[in-house]
Protein backbone atom coordinates (compact mmCIF):
# COMPACT_ATOMS: atom_id res chain seq x y z
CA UNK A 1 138.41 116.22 149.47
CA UNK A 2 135.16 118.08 149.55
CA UNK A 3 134.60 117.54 153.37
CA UNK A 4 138.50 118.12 154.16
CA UNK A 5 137.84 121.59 153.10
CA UNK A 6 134.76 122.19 154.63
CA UNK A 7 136.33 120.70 158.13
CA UNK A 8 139.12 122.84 157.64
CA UNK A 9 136.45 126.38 156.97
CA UNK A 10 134.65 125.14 159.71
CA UNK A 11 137.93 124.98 162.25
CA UNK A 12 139.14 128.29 161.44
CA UNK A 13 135.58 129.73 161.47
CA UNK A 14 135.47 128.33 165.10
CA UNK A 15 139.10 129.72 166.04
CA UNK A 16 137.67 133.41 164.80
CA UNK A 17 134.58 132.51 166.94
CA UNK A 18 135.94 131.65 170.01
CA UNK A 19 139.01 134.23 169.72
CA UNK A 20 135.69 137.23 169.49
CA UNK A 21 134.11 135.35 173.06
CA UNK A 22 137.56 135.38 174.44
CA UNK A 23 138.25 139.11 173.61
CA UNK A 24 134.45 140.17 174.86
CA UNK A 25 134.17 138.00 178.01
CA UNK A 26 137.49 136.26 179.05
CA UNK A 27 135.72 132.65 178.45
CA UNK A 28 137.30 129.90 175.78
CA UNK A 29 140.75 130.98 176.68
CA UNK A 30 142.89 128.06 175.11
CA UNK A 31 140.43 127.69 172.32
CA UNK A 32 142.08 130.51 170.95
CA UNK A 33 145.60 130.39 168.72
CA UNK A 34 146.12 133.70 168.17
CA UNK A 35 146.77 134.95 171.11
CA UNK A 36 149.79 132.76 171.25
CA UNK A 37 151.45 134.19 167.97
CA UNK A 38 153.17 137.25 169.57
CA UNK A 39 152.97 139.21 166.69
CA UNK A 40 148.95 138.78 165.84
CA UNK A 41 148.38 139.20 169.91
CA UNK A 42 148.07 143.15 170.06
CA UNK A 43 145.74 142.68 167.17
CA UNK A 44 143.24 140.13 167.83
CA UNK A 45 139.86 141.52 167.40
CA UNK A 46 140.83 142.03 163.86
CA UNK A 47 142.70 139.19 162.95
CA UNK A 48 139.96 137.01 164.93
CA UNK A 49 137.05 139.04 162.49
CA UNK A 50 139.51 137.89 159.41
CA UNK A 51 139.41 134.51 160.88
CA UNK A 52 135.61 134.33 160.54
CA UNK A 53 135.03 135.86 157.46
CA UNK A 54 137.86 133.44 155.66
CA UNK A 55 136.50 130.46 157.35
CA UNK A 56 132.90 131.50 155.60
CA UNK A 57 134.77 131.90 152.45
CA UNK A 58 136.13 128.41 152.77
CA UNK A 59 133.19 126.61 153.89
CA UNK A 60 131.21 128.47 150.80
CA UNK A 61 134.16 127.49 148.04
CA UNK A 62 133.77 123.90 148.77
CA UNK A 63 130.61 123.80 147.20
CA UNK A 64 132.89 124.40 143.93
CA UNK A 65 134.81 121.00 144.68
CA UNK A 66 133.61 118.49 142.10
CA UNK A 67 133.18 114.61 144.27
């Protein structure tokens, strides 16, 4: 369970990630899901920042997971 969690921090760590390189340069264009939600799309620098700092938080909690 422990390393389901931490796959799962780690994926939406990388969507944040990759949605900040698309939004700076143009590059990892269908790495990124949030521009396809048309409601998150005018907003994407922040929800892509929210992205990161959630997949962190993840990643960090599943330290608390007992094996």
């Amino acid at each position: 369970m422990k390393k389901i969690v931490e796959t799962i921090g780690f994926l939406v760590f990388i969507q944040g990630v990759g949605g900040l390189v698309f939004e700076w340069t143009g590059w990892f264009r269908l790495w990124t899901v949030v521009r396809h939600i048309d409601f998150l799309s005018d907003r994407g620098l922040f929800v892509h920042i929210v992205l990161i700092v959630t997949g962190a938080a993840v990643m960090i909690a599943a330290d608390a997971i007992k094996t």
